[in-house]
C-alpha atoms as a PDB file:
ATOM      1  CA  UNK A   1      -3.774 -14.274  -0.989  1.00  0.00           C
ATOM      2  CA  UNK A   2      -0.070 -14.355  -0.479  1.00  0.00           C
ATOM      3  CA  UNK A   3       3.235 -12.673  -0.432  1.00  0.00           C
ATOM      4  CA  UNK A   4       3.980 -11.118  -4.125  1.00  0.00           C
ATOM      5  CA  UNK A   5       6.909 -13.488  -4.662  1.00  0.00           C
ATOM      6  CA  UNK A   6       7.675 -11.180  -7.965  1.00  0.00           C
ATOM      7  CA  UNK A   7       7.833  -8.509  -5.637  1.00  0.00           C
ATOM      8  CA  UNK A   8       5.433  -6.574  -7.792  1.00  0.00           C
ATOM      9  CA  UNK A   9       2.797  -7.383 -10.883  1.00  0.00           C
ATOM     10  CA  UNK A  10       0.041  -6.505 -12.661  1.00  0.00           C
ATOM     11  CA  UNK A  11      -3.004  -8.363 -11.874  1.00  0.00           C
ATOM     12  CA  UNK A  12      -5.743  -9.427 -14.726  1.00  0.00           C
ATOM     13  CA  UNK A  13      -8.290  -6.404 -13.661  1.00  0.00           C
ATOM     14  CA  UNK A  14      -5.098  -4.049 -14.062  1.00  0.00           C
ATOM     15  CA  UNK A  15      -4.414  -3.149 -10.538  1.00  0.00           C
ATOM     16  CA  UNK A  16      -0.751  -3.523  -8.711  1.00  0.00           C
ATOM     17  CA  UNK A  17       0.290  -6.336  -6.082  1.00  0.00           C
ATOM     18  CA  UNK A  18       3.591  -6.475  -4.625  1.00  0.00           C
ATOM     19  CA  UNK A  19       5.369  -6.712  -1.366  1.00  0.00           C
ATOM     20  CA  UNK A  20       7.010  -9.768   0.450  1.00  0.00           C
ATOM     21  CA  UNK A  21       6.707  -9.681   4.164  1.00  0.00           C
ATOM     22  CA  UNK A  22       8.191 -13.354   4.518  1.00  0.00           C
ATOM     23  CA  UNK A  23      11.772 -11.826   3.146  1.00  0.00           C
ATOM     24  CA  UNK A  24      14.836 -11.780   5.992  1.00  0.00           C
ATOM     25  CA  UNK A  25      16.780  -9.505   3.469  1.00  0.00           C
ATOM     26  CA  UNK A  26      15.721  -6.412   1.600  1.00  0.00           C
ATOM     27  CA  UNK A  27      14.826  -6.737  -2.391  1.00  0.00           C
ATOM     28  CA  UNK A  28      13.784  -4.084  -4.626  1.00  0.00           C
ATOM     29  CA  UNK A  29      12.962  -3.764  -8.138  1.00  0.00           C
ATOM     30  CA  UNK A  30      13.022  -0.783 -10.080  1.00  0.00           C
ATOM     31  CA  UNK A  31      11.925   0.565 -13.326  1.00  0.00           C
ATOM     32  CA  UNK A  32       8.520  -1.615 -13.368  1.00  0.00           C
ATOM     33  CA  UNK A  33       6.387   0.579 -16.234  1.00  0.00           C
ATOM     34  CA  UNK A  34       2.873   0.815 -15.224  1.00  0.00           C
ATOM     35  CA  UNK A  35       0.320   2.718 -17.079  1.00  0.00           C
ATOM     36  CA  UNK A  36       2.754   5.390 -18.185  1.00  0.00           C
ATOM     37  CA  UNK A  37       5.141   5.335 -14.760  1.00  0.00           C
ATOM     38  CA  UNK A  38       7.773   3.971 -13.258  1.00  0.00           C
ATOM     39  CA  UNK A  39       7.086   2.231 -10.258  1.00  0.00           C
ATOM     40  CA  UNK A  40       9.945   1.053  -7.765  1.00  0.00           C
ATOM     41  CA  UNK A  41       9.351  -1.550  -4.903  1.00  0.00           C
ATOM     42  CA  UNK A  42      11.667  -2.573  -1.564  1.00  0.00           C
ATOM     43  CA  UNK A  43      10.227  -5.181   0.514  1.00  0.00           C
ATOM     44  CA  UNK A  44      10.943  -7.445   2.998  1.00  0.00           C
ATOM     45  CA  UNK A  45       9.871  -8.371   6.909  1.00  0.00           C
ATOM     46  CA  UNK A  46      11.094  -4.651   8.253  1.00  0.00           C
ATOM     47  CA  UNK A  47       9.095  -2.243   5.542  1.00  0.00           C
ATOM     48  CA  UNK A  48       7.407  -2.033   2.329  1.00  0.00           C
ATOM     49  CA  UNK A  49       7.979   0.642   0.211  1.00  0.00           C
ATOM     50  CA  UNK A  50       6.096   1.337  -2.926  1.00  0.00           C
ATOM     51  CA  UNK A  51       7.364   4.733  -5.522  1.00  0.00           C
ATOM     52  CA  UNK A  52       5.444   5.482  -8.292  1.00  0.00           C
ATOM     53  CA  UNK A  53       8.188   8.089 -10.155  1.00  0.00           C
ATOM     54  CA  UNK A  54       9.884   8.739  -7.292  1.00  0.00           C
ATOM     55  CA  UNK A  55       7.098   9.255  -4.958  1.00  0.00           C
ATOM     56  CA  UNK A  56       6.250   7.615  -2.354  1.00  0.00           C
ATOM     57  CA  UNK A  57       2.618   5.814  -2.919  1.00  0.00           C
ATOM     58  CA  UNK A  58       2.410   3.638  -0.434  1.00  0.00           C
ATOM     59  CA  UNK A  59       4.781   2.386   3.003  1.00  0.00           C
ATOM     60  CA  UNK A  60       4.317  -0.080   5.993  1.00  0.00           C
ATOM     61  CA  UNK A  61       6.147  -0.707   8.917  1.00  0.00           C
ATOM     62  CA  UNK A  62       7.099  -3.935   9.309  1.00  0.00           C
ATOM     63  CA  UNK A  63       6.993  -5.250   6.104  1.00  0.00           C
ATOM     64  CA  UNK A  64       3.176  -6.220   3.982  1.00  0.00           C
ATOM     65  CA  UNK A  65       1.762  -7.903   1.048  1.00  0.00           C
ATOM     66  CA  UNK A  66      -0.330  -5.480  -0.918  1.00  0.00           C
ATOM     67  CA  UNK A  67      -2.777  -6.723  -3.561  1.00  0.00           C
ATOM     68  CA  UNK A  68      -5.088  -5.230  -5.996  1.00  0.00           C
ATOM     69  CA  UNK A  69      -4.121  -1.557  -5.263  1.00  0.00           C
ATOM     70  CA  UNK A  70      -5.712   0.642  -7.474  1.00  0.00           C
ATOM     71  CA  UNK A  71      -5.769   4.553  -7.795  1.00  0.00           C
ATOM     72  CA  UNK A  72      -8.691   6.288  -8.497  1.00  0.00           C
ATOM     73  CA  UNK A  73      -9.121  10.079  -8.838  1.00  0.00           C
ATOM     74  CA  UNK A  74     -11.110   9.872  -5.338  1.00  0.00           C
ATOM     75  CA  UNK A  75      -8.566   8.276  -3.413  1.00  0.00           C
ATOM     76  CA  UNK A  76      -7.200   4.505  -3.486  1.00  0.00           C
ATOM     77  CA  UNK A  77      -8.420   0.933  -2.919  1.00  0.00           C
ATOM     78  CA  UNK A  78      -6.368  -2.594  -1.976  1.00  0.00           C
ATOM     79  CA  UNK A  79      -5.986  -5.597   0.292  1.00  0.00           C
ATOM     80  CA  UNK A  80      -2.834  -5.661   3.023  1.00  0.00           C
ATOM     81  CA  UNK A  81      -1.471  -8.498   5.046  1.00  0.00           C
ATOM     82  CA  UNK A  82       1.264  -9.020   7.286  1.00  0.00           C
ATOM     83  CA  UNK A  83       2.285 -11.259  10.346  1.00  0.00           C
ATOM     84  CA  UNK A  84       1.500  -8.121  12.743  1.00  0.00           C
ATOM     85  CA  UNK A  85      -0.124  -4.887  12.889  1.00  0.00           C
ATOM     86  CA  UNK A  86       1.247  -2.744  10.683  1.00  0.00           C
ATOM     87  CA  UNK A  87       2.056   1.437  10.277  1.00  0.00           C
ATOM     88  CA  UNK A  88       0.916   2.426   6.789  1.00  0.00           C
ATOM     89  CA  UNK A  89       1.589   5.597   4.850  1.00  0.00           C
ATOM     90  CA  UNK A  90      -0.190   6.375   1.746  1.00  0.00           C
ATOM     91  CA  UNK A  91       1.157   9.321  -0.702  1.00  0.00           C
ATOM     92  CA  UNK A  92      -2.385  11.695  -1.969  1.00  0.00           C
ATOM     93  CA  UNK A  93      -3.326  14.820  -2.855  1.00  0.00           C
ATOM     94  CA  UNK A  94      -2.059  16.783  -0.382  1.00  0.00           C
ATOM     95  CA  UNK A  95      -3.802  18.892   1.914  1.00  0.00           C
ATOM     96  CA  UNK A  96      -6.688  16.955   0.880  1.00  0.00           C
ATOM     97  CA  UNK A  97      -9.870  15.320   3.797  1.00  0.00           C
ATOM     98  CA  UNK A  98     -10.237  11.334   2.965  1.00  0.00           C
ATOM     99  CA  UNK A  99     -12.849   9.108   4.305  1.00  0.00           C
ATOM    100  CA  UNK A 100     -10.888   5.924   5.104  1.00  0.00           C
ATOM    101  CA  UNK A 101     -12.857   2.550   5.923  1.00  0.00           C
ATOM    102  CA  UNK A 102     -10.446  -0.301   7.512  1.00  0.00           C
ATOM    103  CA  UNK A 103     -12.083  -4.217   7.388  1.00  0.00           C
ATOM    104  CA  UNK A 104     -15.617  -3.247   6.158  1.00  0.00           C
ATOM    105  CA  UNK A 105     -15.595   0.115   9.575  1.00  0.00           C
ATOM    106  CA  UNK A 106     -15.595   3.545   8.749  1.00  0.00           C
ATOM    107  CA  UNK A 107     -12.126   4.875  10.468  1.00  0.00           C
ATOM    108  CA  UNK A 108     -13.538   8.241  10.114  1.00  0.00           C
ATOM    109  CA  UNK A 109     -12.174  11.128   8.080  1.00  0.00           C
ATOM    110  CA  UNK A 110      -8.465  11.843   7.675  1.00  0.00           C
ATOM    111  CA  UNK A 111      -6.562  15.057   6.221  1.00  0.00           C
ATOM    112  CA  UNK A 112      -3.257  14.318   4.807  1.00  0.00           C
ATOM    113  CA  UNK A 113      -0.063  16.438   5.358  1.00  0.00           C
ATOM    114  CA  UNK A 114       1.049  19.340   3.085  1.00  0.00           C
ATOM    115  CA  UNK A 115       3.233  16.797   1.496  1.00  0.00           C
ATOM    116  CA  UNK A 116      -0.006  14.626   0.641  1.00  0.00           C
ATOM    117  CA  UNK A 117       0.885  11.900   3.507  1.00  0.00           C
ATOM    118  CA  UNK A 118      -1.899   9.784   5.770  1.00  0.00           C
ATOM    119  CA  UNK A 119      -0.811   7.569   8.269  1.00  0.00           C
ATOM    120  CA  UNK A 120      -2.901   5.027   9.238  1.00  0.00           C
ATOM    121  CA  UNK A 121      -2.744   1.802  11.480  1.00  0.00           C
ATOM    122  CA  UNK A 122      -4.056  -1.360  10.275  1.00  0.00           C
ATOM    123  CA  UNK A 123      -4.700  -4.454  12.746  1.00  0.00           C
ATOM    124  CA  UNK A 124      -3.232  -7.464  10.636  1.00  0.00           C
ATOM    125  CA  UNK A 125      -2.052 -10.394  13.247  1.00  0.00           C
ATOM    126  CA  UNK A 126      -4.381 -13.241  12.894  1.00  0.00           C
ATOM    127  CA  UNK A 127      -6.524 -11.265  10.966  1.00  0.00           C
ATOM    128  CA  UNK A 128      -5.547 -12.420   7.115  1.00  0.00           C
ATOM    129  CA  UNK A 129      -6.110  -9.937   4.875  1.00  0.00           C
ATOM    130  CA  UNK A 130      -7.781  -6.443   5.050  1.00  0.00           C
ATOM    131  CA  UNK A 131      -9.362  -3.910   2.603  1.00  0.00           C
ATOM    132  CA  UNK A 132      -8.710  -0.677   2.747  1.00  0.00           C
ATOM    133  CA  UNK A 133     -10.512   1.994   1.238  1.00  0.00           C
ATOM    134  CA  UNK A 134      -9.172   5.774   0.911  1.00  0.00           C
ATOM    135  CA  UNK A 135     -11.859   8.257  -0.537  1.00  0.00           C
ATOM    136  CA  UNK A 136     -12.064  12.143  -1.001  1.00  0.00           C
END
């Protein structure tokens, strides 16, 4: 896969991709209606930023394509690239222990914030693209 050059969309199976890593300037789009929300997206090489009404859902440092991210009620699934290793925060249930598995290896359990935040680090340069799975 590739950079989302829509900066966001709905893919045929019904989950999200977005996110433009190649960018030099920050874009955003907001107001995307998804399944009953509003979903705003700023991406370019420094961040991506996904809101899902006005939350955040999903952030990397530098910038990443996501695709196929889908929500479940366990957790959350998708696909990330980027030129190099990247900082990701993912907005969940707060207070809440997830099983997270990076490139097909179990990364071990993780317990987000009070604020329903988990941090992760994800090993992208050279490496294409990743799955990552988040699950209570």
């Amino acid at each position: 896969m590739a950079v989302v050059s829509e900066l966001i969309r709905v893919e045929e199976n019904g989950s999200v991709s977005f996110g433009d890593y190649t960018l030099a300037q920050k874009s955003k789009l907001e107001g995307f209606e998804y399944e009953g929300a509003l979903l705003k997206v700023k991406t370019f090489n420094e961040i991506t930023r996904l809101e899902k009404n006005g939350l955040v859902l999903y952030e990397s440092v530098p910038g990443t394509a996501v695709n196929f991210l889908s929500e479940t009620e366990d957790g959350m699934v998708f696909t990330v690239e980027g030129p190099e290793d990247a900082q990701i925060t993912l907005g969940l249930a707060e207070d809440t222990e997830y099983d997270v598995v990076v490139a097909g290896k179990d990364a071990g359990k993780m317990k987000t914030n009070l604020g329903g935040k988990l941090s992760l680090s994800v090993e992208l340069a050279g490496a294409g693209e990743i799955k990552v799975e988040v699950k209570r």
